[in-house]
Protein backbone atom coordinates (compact mmCIF):
# COMPACT_ATOMS: atom_id res chain seq x y z
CA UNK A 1 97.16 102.11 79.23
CA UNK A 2 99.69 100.03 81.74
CA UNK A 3 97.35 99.06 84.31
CA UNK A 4 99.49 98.20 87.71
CA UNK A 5 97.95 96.69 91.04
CA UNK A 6 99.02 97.50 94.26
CA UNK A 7 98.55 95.85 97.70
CA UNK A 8 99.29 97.94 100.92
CA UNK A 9 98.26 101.37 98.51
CA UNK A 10 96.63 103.01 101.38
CA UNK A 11 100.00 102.99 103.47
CA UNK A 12 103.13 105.93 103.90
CA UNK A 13 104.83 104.04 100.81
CA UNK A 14 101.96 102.96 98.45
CA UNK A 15 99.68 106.39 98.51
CA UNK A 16 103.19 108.44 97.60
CA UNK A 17 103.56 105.48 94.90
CA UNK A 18 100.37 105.70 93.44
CA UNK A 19 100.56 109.25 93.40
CA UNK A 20 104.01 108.84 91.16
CA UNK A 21 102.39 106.36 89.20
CA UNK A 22 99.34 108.34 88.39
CA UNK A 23 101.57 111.13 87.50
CA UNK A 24 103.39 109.09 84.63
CA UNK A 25 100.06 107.93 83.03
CA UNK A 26 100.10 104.20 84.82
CA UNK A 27 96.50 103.17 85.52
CA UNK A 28 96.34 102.27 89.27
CA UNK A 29 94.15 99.75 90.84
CA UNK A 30 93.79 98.77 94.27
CA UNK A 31 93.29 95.83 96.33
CA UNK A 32 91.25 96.88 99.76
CA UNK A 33 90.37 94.75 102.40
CA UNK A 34 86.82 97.15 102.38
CA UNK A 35 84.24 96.52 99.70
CA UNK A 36 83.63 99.63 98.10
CA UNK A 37 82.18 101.04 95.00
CA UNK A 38 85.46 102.30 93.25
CA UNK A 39 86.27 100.86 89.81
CA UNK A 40 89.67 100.97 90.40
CA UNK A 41 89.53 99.06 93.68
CA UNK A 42 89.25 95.78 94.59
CA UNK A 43 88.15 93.32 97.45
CA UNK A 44 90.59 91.03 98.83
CA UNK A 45 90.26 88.59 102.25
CA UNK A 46 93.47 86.94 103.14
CA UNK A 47 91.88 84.72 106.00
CA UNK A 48 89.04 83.73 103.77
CA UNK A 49 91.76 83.26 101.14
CA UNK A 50 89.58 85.55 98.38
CA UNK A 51 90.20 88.23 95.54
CA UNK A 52 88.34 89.40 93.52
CA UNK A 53 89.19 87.84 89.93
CA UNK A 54 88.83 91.44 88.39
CA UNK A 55 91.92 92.61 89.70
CA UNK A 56 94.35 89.58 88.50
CA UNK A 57 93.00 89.50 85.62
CA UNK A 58 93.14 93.59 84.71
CA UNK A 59 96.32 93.83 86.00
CA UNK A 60 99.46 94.59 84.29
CA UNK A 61 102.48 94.71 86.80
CA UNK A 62 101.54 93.89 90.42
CA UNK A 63 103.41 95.19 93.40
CA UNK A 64 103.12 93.82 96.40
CA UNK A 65 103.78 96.32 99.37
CA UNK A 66 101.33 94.86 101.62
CA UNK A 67 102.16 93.40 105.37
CA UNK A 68 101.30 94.22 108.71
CA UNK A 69 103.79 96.81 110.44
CA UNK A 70 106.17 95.93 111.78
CA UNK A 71 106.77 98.17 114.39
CA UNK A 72 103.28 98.88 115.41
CA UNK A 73 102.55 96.35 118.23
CA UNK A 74 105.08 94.36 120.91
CA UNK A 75 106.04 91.14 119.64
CA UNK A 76 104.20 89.20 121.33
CA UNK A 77 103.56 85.27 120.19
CA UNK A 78 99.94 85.98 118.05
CA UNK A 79 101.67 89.18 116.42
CA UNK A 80 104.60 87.40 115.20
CA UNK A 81 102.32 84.74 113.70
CA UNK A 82 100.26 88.11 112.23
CA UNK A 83 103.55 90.09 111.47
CA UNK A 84 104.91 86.65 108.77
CA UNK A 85 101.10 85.30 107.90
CA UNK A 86 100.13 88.94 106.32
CA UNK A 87 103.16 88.67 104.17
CA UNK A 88 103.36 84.74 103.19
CA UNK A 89 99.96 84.39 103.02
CA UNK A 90 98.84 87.47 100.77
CA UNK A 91 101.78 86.58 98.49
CA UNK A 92 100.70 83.21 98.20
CA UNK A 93 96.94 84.08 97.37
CA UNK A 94 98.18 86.72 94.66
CA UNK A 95 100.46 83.60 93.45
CA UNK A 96 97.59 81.04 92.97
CA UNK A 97 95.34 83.30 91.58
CA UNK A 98 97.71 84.70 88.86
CA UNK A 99 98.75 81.31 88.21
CA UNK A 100 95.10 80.35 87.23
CA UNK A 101 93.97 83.75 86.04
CA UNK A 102 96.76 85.77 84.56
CA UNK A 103 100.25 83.47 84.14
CA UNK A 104 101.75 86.18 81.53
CA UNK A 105 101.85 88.87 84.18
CA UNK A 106 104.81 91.01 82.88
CA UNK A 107 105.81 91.59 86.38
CA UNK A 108 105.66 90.97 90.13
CA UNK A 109 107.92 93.48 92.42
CA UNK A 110 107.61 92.86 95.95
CA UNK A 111 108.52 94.66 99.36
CA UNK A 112 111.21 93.01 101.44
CA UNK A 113 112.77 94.51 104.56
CA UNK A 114 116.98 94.93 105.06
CA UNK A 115 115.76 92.96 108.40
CA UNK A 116 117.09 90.25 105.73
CA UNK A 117 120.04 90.46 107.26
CA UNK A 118 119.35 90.09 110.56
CA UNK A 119 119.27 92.73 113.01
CA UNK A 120 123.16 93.10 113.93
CA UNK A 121 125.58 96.02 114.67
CA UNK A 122 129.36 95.38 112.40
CA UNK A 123 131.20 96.77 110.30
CA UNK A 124 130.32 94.47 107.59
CA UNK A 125 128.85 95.89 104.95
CA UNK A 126 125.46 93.82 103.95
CA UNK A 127 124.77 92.52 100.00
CA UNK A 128 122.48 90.53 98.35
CA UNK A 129 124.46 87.70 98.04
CA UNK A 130 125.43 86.99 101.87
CA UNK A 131 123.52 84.78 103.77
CA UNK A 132 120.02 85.48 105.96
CA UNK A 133 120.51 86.33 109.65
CA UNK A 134 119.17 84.28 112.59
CA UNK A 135 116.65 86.52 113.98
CA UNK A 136 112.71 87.02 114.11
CA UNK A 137 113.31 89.99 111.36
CA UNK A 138 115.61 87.84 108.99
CA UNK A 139 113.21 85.28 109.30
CA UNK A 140 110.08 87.68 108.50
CA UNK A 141 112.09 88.58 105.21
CA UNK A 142 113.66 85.17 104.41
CA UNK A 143 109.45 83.36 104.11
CA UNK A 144 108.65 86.53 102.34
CA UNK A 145 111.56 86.40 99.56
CA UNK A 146 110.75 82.76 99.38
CA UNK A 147 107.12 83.15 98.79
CA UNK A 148 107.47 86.25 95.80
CA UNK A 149 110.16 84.03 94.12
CA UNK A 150 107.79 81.41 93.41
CA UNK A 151 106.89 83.73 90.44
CA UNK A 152 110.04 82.68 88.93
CA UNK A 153 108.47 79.47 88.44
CA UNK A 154 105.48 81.05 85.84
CA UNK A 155 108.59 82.76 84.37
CA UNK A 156 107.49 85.91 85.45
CA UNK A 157 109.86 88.94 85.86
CA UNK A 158 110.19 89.07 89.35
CA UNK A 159 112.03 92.01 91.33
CA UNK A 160 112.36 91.72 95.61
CA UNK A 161 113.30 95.28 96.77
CA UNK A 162 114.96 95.28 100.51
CA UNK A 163 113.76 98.38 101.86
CA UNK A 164 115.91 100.08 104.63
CA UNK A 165 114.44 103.00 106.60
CA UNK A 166 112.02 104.88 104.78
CA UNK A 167 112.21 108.88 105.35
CA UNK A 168 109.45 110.74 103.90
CA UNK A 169 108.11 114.43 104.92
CA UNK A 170 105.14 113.14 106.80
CA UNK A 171 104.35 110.08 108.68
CA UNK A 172 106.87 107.55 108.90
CA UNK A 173 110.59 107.19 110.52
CA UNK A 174 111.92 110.70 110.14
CA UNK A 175 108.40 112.24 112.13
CA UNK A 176 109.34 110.11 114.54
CA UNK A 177 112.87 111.33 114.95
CA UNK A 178 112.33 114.76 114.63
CA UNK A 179 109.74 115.42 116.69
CA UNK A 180 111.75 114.75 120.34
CA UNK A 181 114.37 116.85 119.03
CA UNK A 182 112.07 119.64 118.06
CA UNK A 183 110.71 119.90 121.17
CA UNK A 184 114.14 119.93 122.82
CA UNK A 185 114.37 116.00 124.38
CA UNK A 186 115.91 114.15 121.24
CA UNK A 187 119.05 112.35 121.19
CA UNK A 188 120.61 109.31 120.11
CA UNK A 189 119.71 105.58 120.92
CA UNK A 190 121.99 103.13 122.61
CA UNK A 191 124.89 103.62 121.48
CA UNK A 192 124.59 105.26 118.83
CA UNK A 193 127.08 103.67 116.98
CA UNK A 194 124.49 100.96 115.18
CA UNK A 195 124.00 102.19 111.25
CA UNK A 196 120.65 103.36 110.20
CA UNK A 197 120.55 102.43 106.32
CA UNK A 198 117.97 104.63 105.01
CA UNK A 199 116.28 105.60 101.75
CA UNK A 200 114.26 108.88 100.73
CA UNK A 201 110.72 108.14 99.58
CA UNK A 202 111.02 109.80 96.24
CA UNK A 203 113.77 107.76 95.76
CA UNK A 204 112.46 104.86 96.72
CA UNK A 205 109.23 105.02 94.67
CA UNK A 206 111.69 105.78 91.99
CA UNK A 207 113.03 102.57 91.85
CA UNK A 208 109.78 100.85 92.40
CA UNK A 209 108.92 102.41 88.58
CA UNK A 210 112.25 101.53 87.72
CA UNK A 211 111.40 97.87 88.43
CA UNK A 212 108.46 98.60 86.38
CA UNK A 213 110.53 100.08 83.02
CA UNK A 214 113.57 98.62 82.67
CA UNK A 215 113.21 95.04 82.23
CA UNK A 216 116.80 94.24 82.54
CA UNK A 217 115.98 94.39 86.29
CA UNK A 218 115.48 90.63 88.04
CA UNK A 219 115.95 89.57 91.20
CA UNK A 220 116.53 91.20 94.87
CA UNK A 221 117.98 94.92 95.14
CA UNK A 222 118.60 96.48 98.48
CA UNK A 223 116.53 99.63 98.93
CA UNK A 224 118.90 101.99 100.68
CA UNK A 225 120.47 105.33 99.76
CA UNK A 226 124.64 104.57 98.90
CA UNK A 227 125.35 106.84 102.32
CA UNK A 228 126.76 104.58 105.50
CA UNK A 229 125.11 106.89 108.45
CA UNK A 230 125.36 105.75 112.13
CA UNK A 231 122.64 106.57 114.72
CA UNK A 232 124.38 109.34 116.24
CA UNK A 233 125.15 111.04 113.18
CA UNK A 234 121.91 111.16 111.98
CA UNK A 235 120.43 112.28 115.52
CA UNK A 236 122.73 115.55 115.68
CA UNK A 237 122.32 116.27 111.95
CA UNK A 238 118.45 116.28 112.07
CA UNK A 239 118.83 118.15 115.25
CA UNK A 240 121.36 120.76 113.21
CA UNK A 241 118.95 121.20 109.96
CA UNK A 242 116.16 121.72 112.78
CA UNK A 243 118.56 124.90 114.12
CA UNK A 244 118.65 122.65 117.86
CA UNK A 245 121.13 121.03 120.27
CA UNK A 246 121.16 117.66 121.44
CA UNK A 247 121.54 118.05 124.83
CA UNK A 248 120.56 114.84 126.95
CA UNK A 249 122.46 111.74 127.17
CA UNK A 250 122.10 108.77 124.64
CA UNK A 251 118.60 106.69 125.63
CA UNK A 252 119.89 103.27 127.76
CA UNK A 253 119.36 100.16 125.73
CA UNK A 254 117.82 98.36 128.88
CA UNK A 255 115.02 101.27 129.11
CA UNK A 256 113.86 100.26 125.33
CA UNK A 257 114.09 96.94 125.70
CA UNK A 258 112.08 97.25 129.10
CA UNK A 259 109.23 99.36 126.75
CA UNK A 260 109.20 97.70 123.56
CA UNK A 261 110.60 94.23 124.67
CA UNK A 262 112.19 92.26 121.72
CA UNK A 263 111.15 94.59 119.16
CA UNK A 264 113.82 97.15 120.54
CA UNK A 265 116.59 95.49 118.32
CA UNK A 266 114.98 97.70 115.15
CA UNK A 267 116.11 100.62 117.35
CA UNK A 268 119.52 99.22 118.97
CA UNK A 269 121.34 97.56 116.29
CA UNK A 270 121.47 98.27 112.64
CA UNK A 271 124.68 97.37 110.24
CA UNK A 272 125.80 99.04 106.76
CA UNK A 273 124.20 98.09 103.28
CA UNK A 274 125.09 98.40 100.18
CA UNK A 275 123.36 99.70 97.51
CA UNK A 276 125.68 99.29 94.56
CA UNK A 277 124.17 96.62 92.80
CA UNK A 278 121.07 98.88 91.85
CA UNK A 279 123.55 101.75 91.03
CA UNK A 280 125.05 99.41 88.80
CA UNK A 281 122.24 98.74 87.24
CA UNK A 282 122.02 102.41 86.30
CA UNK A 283 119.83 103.91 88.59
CA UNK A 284 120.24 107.18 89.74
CA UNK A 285 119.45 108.34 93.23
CA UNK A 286 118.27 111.94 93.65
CA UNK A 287 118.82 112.09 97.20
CA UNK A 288 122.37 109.77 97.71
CA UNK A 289 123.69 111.62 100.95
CA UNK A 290 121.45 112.33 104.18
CA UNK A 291 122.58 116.38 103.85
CA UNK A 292 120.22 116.75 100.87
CA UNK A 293 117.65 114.22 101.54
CA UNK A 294 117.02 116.20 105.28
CA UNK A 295 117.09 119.63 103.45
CA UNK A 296 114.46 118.50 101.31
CA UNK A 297 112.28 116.52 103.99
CA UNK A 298 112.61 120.01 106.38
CA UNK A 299 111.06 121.92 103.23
């Protein structure tokens, strides 16, 4: 049996992708930063730079989803540091130790973020070949990309997946949204105008066991649905498939930078991004346009 180990497994992404995994006979094993008595997980301490050897050497495929959230705190100066050290750091101690302990992996995918490309509203629309943008988030992604690609080096199939906004049933970005608007005080942010690129969680766990399967797959992929939606448009269609109104005027971009500081950018700007290089690559989205992906997520 494929054995595959997975950092971040407890979060919104990795329990829905271990749940897929199970499901298609993959045998799942966890790294935990608690000690406990499951065989399938493991002990790992990024500040005291440990893992248990088990792990590496049991594993399969590894996919790395862990890193601190990065909307879950203001950015202040120490969560910065925390927001790029739980990323660089964790991917550098799975690095060393599969170097020592297990350098004919067949795989390493990795999380990225489309923060890639810097946190921007145009009407450009954003691939993987153009260029790194100049903020905090392009810089969170750019040290991340740079530490997973060091697999390359153990020739190691290595797959980067930029993940755009991930809407799932519960938890997550579209809870959030909906929520306001159910209870009658939702509308849209700014201007509205910025694009939200967004993927739906089935579809993005999907392609995280397409990265596993089809070993034609190399390199970085952009994680979004192929649907350009702005932030407006997606406010008054979760507010239709809901049966409500939007009724209040957009939310002023000085009041959320006021609350959340820097950090308000995730909210206030937001730029299109293409997903065609993973459709060329044959894989199929189930939900491509927001119409079906919110009829299913309102299920």
């Amino acid at each position: 049996m494929t054995s595959i180990l997975i950092t971040g497994g407890t979060g919104l992404i990795g329990k829905h992708l271990c749940n897929v995994l199970r499901s298609k006979g993959y045998n799942i094993l966890i790294l935990s930063r608690n000690k406990t008595n499951n065989p399938n997980t493991y002990y790992w301490n990024i500040s005291e730079n440990y893992i248990d050897p088990k792990a590496i050497q049991t594993a399969d495929y590894v996919i790395h989803l862990a890193g601190a959230g990065i909307a879950d705190k203001r950015w202040t100066k120490k969560i910065k540091k925390e927001l790029i050290d739980s990323r660089v750091k964790s991917t550098n101690l799975l690095f060393n130790n599969i170097k020592t302990l297990n350098p004919n992996l067949k795989g390493f995918i990795s999380a990225s973020g489309i923060g890639y490309y810097g946190a921007i509203t145009s009407e450009k629309i954003f691939k993987e070949t153009d260029a790194s943008g100049n903020d905090f988030l392009a810089t969170v992604c750019k040290v991340w990309e740079q530490a997973s690609k060091q697999f390359n080096s153990l020739n190691i199939r290595t797959v980067i997946l930029r993940t755009g906004v991930v809407f799932s049933k519960k938890g997550g970005a579209f809870e959030k949204m909906s929520q306001p608007i159910k209870l009658g005080f939702g509308s849209p942010i700014g201007t509205g105008k910025q694009y939200i690129p967004w993927i739906h969680i089935d579809d993005l766990c999907k392609m995280y066991v397409e990265a596993i399967e089809n070993t034609e797959l190399t390199g970085i992929y952009n994680a979004v649905a192929p649907d350009y939606v702005t932030n407006e448009f997606l406010t008054k269609s979760i507010a239709t498939t809901l049966h409500k109104k939007v009724w209040l005027p957009n939310v002023p971009s000085f009041m959320l930078k006021l609350i959340f500081g820097e950090m308000a950018v995730i909210l206030l700007e937001g730029s299109r991004v293409s997903a065609e290089k993973i459709k060329s690559a044959g894989f199929k989205f189930k939900y491509s346009f927001l119409p079906e992906a919110l009829k299913d997520l309102n299920t």
